[in-house]
Protein backbone atom coordinates (compact mmCIF):
# COMPACT_ATOMS: atom_id res chain seq x y z
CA UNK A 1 141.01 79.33 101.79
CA UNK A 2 141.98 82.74 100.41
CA UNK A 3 138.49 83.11 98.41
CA UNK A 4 136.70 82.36 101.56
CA UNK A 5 138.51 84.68 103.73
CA UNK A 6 138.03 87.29 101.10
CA UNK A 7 134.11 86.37 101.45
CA UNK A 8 134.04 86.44 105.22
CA UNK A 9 136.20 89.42 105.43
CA UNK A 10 134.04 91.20 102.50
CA UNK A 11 130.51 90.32 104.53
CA UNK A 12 131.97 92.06 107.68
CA UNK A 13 133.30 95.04 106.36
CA UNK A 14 130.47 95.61 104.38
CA UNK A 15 128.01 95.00 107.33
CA UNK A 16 125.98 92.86 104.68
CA UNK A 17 123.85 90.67 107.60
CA UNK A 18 122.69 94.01 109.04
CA UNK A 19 121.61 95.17 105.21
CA UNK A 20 119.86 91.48 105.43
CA UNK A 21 118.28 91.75 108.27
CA UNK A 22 117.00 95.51 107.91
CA UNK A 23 115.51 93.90 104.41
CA UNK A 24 113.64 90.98 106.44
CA UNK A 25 112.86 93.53 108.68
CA UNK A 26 110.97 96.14 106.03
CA UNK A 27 109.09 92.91 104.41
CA UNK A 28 107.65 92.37 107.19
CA UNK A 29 106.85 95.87 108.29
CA UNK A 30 105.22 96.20 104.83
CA UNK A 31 102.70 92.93 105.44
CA UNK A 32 102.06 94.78 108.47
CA UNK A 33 100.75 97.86 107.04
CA UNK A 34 99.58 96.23 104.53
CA UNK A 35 97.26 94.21 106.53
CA UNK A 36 96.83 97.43 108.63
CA UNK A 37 94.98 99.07 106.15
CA UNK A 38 93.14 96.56 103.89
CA UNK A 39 91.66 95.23 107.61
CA UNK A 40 90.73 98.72 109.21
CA UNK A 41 91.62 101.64 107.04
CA UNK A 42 90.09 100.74 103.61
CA UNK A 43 86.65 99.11 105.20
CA UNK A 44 86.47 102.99 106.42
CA UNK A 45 86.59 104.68 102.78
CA UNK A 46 85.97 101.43 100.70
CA UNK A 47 81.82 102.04 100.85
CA UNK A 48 82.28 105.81 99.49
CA UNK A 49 83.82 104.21 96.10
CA UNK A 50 81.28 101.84 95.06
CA UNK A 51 80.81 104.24 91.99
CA UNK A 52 84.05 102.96 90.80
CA UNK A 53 84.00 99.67 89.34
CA UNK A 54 87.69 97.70 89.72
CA UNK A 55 86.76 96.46 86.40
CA UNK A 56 86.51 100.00 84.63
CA UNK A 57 88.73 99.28 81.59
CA UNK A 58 88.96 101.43 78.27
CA UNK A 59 89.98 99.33 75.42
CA UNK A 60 91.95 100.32 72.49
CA UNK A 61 92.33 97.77 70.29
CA UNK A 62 93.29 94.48 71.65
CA UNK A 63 94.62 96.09 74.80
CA UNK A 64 92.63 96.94 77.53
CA UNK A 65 93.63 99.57 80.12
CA UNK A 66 91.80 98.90 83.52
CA UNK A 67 91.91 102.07 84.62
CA UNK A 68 89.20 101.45 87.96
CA UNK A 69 91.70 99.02 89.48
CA UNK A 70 94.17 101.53 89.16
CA UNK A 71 92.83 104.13 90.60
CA UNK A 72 92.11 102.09 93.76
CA UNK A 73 95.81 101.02 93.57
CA UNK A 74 96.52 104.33 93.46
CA UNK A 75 94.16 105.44 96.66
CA UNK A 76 95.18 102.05 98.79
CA UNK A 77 98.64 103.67 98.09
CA UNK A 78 98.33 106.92 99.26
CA UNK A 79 96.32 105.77 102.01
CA UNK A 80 99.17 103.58 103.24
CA UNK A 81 101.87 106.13 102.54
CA UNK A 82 99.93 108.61 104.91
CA UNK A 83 99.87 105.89 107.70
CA UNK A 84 103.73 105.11 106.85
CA UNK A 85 104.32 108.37 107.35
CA UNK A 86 102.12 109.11 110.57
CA UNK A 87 103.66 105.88 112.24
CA UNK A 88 107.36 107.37 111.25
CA UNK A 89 106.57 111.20 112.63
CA UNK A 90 104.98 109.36 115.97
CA UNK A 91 108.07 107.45 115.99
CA UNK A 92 110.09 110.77 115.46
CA UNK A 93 108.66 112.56 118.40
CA UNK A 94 108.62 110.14 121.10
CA UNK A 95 111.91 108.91 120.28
């Protein structure tokens, strides 16, 4: 029984449900967002980058570097690190 005392006494002390829980928490805050702005956001800027093609690749070799998808990776990030961060200074001042 020592081991599992140790365990028990180990997950209270260390607060390690609340560390769960605040992970659980943030996944689903992220499918949130997520869904925020591939649903609403991106249908708003999405028409203004037809010029660049997702499958934009520059090949060297027998690699190939598709360098369109990133850069909408890299947009869809920003844009949801600007509405992460608009949520969290709302949040801020009303709270």
């Amino acid at each position: 029984m020592g081991f599992f005392k140790e365990f028990i006494d180990f997950m209270t002390e260390q607060k390690i449900l609340a560390v769960a829980l605040a992970f659980i928490l943030g996944f689903a805050t992220k499918t949130l967002v997520d869904a925020l702005v591939a649903d609403l956001i991106t249908p708003i800027y999405s028409p203004y980058l037809d010029f660049l093609n997702p499958e934009l690749a520059i090949e060297a070799g027998k690699s190939k570097f598709m360098i369109g998808h990133f850069i909408r990776e890299l947009i869809n990030w920003i844009v949801v690190l600007l509405v992460v961060f608009i949520i969290g200074k709302k949040i801020a001042t009303t709270g």
